[in-house]
PDB file of N, CA and C in Angstrom:
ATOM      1  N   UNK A   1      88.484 105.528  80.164  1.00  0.00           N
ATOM      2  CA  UNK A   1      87.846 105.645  78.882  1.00  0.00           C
ATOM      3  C   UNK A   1      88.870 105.323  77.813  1.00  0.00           C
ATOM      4  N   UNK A   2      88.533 104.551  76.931  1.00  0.00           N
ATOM      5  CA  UNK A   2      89.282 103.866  75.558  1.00  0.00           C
ATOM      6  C   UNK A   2      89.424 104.890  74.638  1.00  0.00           C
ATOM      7  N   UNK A   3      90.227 105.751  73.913  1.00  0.00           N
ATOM      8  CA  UNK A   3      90.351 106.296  73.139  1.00  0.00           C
ATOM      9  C   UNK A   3      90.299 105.443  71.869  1.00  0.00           C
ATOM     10  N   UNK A   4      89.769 106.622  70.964  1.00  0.00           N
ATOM     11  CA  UNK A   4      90.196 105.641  69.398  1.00  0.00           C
ATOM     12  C   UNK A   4      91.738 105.340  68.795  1.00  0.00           C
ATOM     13  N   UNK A   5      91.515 104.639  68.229  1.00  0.00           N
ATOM     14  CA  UNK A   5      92.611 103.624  67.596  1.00  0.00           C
ATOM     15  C   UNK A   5      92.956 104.688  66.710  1.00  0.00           C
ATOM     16  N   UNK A   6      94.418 105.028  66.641  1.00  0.00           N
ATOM     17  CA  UNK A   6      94.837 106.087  65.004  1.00  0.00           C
ATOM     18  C   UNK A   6      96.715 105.229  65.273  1.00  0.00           C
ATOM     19  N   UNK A   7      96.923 105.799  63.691  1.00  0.00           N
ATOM     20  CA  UNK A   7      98.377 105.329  63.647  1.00  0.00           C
ATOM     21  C   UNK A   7      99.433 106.030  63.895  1.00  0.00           C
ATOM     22  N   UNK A   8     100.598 106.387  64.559  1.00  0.00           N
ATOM     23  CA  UNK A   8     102.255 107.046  64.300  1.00  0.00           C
ATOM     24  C   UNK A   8     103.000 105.854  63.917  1.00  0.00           C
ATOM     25  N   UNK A   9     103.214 106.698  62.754  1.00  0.00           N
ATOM     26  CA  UNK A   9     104.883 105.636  61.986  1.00  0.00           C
ATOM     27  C   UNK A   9     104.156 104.459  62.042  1.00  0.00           C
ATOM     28  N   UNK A  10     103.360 104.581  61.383  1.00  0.00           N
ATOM     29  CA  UNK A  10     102.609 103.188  60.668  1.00  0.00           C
ATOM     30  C   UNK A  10     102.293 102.281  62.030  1.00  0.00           C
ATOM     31  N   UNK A  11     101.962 102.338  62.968  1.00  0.00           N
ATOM     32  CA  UNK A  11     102.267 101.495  63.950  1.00  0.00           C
ATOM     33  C   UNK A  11     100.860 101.698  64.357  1.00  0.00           C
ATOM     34  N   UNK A  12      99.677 101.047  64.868  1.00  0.00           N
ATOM     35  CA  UNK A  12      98.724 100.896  65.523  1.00  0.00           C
ATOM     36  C   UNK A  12      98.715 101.602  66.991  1.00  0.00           C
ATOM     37  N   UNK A  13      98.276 102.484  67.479  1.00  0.00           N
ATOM     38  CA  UNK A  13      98.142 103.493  68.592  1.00  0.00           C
ATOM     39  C   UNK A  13      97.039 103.125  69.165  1.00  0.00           C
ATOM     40  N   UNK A  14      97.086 103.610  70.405  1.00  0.00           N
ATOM     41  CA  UNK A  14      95.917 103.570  71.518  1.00  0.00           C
ATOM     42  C   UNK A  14      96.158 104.635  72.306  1.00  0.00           C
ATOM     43  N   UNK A  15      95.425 105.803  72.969  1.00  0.00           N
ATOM     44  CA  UNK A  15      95.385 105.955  74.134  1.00  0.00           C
ATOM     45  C   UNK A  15      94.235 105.879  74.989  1.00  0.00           C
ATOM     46  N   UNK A  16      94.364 105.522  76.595  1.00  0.00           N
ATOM     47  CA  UNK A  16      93.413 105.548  77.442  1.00  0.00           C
ATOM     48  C   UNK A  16      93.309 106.611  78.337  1.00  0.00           C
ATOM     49  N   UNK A  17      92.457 106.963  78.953  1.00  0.00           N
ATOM     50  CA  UNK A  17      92.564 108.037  80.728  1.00  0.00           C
ATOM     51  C   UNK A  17      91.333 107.372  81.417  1.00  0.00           C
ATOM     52  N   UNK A  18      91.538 107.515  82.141  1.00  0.00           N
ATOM     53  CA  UNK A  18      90.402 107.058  83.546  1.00  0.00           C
ATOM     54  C   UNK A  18      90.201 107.581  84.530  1.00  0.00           C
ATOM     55  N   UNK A  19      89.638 107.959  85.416  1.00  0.00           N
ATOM     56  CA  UNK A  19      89.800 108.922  86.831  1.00  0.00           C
ATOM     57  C   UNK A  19      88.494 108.604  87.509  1.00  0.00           C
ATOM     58  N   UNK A  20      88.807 108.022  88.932  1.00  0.00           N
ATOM     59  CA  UNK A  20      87.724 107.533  89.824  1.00  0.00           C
ATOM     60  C   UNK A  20      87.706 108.318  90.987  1.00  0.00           C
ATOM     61  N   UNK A  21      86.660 109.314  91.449  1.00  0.00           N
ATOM     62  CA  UNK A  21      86.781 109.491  92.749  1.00  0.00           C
ATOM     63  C   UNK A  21      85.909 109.186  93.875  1.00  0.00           C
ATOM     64  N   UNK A  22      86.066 108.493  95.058  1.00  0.00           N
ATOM     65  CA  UNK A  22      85.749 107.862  95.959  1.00  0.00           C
ATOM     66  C   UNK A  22      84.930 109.257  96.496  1.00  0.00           C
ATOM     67  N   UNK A  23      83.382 109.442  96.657  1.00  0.00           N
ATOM     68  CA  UNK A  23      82.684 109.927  97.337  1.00  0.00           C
ATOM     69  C   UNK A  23      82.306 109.646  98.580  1.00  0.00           C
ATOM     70  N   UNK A  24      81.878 108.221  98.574  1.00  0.00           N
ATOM     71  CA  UNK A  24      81.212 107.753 100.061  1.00  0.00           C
ATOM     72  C   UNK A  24      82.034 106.415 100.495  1.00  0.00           C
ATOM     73  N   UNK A  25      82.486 105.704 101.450  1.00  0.00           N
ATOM     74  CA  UNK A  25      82.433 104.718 101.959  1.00  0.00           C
ATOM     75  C   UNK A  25      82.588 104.715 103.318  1.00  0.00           C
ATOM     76  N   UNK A  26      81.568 104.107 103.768  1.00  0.00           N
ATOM     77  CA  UNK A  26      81.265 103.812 105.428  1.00  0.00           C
ATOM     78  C   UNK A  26      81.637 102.245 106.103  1.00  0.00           C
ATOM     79  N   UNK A  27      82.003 102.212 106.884  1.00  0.00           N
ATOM     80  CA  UNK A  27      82.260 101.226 107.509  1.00  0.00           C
ATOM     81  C   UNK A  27      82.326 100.799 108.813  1.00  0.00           C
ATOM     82  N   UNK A  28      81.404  99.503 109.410  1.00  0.00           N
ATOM     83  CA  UNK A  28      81.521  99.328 110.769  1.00  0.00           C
ATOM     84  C   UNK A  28      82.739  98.422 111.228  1.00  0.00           C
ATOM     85  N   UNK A  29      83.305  98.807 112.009  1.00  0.00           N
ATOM     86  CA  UNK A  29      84.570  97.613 111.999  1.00  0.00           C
ATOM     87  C   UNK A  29      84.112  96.764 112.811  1.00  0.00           C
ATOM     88  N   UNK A  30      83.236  96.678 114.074  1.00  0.00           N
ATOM     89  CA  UNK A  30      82.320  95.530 114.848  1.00  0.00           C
ATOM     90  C   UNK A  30      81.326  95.870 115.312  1.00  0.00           C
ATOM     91  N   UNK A  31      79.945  95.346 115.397  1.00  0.00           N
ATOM     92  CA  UNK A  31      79.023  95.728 116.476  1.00  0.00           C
ATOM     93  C   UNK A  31      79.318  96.076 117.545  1.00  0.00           C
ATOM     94  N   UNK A  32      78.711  97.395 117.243  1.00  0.00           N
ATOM     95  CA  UNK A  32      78.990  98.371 118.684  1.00  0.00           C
ATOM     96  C   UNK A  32      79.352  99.401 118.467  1.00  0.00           C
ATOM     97  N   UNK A  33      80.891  99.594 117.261  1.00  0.00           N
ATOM     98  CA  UNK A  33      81.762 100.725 117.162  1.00  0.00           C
ATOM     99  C   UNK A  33      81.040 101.298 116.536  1.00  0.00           C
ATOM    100  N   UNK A  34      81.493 102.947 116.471  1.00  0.00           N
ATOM    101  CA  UNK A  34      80.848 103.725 115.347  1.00  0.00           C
ATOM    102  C   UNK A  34      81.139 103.506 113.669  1.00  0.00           C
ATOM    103  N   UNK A  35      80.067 103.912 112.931  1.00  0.00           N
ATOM    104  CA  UNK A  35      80.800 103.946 111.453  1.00  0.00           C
ATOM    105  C   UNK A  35      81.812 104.937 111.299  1.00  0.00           C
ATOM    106  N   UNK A  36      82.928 104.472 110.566  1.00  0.00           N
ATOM    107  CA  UNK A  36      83.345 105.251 110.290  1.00  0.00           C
ATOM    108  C   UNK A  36      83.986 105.856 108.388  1.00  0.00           C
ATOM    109  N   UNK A  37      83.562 106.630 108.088  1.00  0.00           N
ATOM    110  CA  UNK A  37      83.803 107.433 106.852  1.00  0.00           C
ATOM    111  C   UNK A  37      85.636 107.111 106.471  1.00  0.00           C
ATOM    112  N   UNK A  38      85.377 106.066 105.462  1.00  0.00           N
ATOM    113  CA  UNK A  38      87.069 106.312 104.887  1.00  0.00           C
ATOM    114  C   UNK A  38      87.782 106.541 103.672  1.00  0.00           C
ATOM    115  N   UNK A  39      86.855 107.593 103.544  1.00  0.00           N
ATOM    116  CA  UNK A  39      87.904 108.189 102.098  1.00  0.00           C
ATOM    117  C   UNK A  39      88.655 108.919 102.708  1.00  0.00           C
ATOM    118  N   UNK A  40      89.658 108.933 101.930  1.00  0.00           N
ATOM    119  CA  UNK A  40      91.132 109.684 101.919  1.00  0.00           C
ATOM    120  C   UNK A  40      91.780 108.864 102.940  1.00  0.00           C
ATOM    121  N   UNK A  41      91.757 107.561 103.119  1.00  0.00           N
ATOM    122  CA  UNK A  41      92.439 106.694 104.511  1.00  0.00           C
ATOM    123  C   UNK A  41      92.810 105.353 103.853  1.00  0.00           C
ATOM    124  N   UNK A  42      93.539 104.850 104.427  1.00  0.00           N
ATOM    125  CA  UNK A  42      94.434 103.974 104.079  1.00  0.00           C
ATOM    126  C   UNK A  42      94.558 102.794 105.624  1.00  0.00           C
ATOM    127  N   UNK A  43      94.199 101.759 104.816  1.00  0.00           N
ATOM    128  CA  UNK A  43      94.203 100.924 106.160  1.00  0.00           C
ATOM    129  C   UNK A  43      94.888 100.116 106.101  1.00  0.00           C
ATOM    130  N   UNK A  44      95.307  99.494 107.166  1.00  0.00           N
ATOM    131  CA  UNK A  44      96.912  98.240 107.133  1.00  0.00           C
ATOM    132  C   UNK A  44      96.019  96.500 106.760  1.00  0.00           C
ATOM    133  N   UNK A  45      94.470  96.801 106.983  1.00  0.00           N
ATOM    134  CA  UNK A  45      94.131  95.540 106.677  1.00  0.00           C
ATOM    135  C   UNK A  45      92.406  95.734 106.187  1.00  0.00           C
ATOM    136  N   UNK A  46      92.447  96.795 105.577  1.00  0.00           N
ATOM    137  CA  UNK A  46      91.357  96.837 104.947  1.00  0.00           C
ATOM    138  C   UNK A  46      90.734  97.304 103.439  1.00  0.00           C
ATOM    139  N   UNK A  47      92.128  97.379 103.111  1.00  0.00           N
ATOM    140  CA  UNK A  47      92.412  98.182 101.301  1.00  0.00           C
ATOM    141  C   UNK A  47      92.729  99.738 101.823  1.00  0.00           C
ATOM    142  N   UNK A  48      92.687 100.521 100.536  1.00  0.00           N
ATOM    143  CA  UNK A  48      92.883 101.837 100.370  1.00  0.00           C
ATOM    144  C   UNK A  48      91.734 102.801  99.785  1.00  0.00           C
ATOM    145  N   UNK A  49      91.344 103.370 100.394  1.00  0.00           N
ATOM    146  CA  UNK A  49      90.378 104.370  99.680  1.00  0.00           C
ATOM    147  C   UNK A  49      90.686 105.870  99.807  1.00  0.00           C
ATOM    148  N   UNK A  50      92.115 106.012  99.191  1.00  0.00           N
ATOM    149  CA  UNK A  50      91.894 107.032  98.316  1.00  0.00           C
ATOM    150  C   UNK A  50      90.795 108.213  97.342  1.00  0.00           C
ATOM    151  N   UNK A  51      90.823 109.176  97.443  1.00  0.00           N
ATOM    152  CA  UNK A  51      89.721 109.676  97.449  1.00  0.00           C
ATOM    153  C   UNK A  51      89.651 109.814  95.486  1.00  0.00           C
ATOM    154  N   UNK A  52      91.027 109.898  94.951  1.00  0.00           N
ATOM    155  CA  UNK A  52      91.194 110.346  93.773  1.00  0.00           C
ATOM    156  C   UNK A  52      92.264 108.987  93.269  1.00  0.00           C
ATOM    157  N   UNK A  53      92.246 108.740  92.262  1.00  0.00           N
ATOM    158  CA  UNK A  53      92.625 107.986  91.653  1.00  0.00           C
ATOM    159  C   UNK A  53      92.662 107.897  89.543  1.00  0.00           C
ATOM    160  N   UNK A  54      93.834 107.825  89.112  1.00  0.00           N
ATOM    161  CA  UNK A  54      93.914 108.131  87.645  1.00  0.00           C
ATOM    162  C   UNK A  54      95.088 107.185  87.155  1.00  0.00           C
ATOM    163  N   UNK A  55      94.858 106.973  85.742  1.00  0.00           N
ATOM    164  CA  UNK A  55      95.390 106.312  84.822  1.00  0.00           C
ATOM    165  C   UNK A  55      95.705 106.799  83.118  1.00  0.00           C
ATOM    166  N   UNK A  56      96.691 106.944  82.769  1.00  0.00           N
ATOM    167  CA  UNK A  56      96.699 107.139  81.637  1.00  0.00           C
ATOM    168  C   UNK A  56      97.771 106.139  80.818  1.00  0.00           C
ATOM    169  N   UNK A  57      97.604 105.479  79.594  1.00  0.00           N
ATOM    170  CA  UNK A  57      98.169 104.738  79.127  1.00  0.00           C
ATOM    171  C   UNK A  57      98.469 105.072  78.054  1.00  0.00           C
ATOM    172  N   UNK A  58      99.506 104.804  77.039  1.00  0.00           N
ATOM    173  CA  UNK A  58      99.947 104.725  75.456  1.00  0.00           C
ATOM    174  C   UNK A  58     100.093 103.911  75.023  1.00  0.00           C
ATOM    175  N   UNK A  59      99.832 103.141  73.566  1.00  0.00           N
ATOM    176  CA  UNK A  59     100.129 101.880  73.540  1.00  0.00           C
ATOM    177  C   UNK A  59     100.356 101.992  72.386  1.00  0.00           C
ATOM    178  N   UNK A  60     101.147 100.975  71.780  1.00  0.00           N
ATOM    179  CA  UNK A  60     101.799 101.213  70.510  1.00  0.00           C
ATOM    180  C   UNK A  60     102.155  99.715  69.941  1.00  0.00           C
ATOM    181  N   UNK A  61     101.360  99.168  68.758  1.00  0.00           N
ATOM    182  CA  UNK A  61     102.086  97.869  68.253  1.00  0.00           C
ATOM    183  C   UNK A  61     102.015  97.770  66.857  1.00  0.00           C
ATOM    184  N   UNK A  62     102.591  96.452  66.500  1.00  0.00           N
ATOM    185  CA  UNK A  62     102.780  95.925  65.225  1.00  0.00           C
ATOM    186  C   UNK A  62     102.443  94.675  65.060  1.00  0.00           C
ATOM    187  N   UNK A  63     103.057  94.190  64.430  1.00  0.00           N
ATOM    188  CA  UNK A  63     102.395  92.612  64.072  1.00  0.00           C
ATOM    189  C   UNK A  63     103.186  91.785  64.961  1.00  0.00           C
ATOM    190  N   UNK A  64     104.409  92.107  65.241  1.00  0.00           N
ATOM    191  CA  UNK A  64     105.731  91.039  65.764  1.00  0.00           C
ATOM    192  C   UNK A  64     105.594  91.946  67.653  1.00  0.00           C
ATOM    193  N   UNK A  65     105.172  93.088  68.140  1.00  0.00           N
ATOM    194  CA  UNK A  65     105.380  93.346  69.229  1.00  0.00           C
ATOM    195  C   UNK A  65     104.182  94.452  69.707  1.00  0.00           C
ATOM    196  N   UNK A  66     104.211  94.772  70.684  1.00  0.00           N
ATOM    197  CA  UNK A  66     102.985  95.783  71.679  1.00  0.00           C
ATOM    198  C   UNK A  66     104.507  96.573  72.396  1.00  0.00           C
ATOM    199  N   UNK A  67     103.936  97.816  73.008  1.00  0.00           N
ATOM    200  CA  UNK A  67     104.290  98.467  73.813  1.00  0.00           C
ATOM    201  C   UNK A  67     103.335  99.817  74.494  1.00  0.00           C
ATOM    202  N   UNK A  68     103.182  99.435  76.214  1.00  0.00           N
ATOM    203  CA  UNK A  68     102.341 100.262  76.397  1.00  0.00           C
ATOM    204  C   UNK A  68     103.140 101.085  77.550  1.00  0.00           C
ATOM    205  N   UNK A  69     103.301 102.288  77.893  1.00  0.00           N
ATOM    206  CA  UNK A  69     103.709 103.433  79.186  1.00  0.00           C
ATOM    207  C   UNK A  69     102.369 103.899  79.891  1.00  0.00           C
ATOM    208  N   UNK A  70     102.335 103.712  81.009  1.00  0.00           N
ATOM    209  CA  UNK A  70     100.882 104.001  82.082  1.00  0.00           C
ATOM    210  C   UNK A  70     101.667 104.977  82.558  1.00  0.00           C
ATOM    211  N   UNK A  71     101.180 106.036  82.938  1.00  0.00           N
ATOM    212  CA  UNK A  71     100.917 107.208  83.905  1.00  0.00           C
ATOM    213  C   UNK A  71      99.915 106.489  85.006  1.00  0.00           C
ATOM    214  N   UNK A  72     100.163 106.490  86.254  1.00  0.00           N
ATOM    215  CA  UNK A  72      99.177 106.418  87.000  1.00  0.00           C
ATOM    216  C   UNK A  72      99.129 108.055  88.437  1.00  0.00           C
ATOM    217  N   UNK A  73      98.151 107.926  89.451  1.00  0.00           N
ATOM    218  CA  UNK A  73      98.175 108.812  90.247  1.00  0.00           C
ATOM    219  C   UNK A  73      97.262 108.635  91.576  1.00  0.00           C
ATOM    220  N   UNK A  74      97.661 108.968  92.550  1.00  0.00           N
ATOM    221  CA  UNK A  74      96.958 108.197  93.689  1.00  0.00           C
ATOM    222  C   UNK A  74      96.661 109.234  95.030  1.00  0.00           C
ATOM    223  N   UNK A  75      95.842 109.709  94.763  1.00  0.00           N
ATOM    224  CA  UNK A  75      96.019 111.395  96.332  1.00  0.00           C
ATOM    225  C   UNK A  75      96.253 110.449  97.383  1.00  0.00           C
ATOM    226  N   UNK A  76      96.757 111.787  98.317  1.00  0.00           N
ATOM    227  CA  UNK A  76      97.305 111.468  99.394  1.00  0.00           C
ATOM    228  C   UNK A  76      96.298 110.868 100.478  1.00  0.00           C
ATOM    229  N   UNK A  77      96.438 110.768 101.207  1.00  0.00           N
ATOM    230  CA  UNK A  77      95.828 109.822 102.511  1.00  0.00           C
ATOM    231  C   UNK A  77      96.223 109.841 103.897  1.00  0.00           C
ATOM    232  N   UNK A  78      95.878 109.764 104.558  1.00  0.00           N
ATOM    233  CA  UNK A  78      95.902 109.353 106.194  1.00  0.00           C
ATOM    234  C   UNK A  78      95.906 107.966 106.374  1.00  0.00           C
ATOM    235  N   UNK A  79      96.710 107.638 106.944  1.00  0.00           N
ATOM    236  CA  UNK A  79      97.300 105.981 107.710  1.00  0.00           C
ATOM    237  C   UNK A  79      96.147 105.408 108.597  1.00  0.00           C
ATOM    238  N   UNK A  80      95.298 105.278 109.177  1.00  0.00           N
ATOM    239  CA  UNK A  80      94.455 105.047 110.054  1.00  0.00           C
ATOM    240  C   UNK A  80      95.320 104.069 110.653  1.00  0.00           C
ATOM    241  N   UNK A  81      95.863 103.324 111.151  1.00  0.00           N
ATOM    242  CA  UNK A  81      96.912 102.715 111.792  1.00  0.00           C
ATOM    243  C   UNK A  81      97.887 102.980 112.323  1.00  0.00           C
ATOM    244  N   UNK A  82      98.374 104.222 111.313  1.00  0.00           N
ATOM    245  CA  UNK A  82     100.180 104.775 111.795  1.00  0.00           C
ATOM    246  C   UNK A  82     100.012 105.506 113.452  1.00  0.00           C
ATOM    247  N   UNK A  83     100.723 105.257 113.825  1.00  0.00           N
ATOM    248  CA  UNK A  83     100.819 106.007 114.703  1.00  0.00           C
ATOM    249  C   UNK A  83     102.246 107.213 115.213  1.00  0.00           C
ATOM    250  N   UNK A  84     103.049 107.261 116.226  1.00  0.00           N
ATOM    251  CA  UNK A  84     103.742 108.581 116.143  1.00  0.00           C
ATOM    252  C   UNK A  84     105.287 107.583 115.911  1.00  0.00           C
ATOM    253  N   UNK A  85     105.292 106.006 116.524  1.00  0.00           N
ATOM    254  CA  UNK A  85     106.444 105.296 116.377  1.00  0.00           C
ATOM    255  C   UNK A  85     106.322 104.694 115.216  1.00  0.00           C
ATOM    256  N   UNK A  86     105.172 104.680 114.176  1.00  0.00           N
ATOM    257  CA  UNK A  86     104.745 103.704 113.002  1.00  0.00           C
ATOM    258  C   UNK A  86     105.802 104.268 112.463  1.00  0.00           C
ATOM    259  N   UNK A  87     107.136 103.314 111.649  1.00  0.00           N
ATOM    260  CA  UNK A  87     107.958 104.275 110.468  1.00  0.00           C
ATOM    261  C   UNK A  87     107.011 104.688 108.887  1.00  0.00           C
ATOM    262  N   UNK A  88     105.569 103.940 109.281  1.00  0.00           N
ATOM    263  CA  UNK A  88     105.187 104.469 107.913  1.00  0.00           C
ATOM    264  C   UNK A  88     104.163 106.055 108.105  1.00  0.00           C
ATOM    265  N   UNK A  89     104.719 106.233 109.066  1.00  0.00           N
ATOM    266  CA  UNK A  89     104.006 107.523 109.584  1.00  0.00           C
ATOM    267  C   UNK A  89     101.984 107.636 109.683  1.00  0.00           C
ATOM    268  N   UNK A  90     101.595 108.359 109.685  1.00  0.00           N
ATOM    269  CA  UNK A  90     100.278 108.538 109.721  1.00  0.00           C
ATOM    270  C   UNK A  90      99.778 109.332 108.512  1.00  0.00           C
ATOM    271  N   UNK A  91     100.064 109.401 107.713  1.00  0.00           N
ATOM    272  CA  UNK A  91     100.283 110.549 106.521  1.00  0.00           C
ATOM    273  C   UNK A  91     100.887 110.256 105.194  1.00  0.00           C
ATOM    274  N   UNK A  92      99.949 109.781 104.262  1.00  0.00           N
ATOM    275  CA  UNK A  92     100.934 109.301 102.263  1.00  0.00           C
ATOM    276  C   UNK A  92     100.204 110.960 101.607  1.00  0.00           C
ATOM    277  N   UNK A  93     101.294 111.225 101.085  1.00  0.00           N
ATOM    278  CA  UNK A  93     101.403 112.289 100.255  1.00  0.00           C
ATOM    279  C   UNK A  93     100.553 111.729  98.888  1.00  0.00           C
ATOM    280  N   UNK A  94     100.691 112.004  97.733  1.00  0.00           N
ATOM    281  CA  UNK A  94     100.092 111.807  97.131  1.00  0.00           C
ATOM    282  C   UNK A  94     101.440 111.223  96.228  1.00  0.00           C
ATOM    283  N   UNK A  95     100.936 110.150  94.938  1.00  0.00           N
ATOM    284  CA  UNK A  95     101.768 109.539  94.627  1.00  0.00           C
ATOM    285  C   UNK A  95     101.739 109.490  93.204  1.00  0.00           C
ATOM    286  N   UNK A  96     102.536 109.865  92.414  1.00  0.00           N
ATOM    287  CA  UNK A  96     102.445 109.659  90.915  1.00  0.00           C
ATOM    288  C   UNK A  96     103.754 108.666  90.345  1.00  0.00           C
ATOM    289  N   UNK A  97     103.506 107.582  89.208  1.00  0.00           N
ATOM    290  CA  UNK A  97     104.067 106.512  89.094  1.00  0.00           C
ATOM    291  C   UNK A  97     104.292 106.308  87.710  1.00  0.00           C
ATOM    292  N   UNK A  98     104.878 105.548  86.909  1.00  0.00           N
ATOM    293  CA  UNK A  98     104.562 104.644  85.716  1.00  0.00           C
ATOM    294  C   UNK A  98     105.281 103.610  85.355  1.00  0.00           C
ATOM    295  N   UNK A  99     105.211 103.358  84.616  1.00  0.00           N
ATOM    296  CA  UNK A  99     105.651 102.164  83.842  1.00  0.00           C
ATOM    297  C   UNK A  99     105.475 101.688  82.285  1.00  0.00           C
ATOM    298  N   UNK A 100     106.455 100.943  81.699  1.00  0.00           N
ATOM    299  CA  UNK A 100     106.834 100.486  81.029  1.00  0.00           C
ATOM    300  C   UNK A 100     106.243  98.593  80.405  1.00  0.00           C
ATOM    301  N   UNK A 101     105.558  98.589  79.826  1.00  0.00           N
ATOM    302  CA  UNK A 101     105.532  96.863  79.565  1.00  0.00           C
ATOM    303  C   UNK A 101     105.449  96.981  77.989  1.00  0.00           C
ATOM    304  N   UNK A 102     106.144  95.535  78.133  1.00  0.00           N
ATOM    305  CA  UNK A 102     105.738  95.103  76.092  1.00  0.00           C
ATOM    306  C   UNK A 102     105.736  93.526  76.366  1.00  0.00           C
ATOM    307  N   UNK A 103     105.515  93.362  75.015  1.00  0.00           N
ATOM    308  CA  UNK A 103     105.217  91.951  74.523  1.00  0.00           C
ATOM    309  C   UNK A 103     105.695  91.950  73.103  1.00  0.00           C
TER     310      UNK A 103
END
């Protein structure tokens, strides 16, 4: 969700937040197999479905430059792949991140 536009130190402001959470996704991997339910799982070749997922941004410009800092956040998950020799284990904790960009 877009927050409204207000100013600090004369400078044009933004903030955003967002937050998605994955209720349902089913999936057959071939005729025959069972479906199987993959939220909160993480697959080596099928994306990530994470059950929770968030964003928060700041943004800040002027006429000559932008600058925005993201907060992001990602719950944890099960590997559906890893196994006990996988070094990426069978198991992501949950992950919080950000970053930095301008123009």
């Amino acid at each position: 969700m877009s927050g409204p536009k207000f100013q600090v130190m004369r400078l044009d402001a933004r903030s955003t937040l967002g937050e998605t959470r994955l209720l349902d996704h089913e999936s057959t991997p071939s005729i025959g197999q069972p479906t199987m339910d993959k939220v909160s799982f993480i697959t080596e070749d099928q994306w990530r479905y994470t059950k929770w997922r968030s964003k928060f941004s700041f943004s800040l410009k002027c006429k000559k430059w932008s600058a925005t800092y993201s907060l992001r956040y990602i719950s944890a998950a099960d590997y559906v792949n890893g196994g006990n020799l996988d070094p990426l284990g069978k198991f992501f904790d949950a992950l919080t991140y950000s970053d930095i960009a301008g123009s």
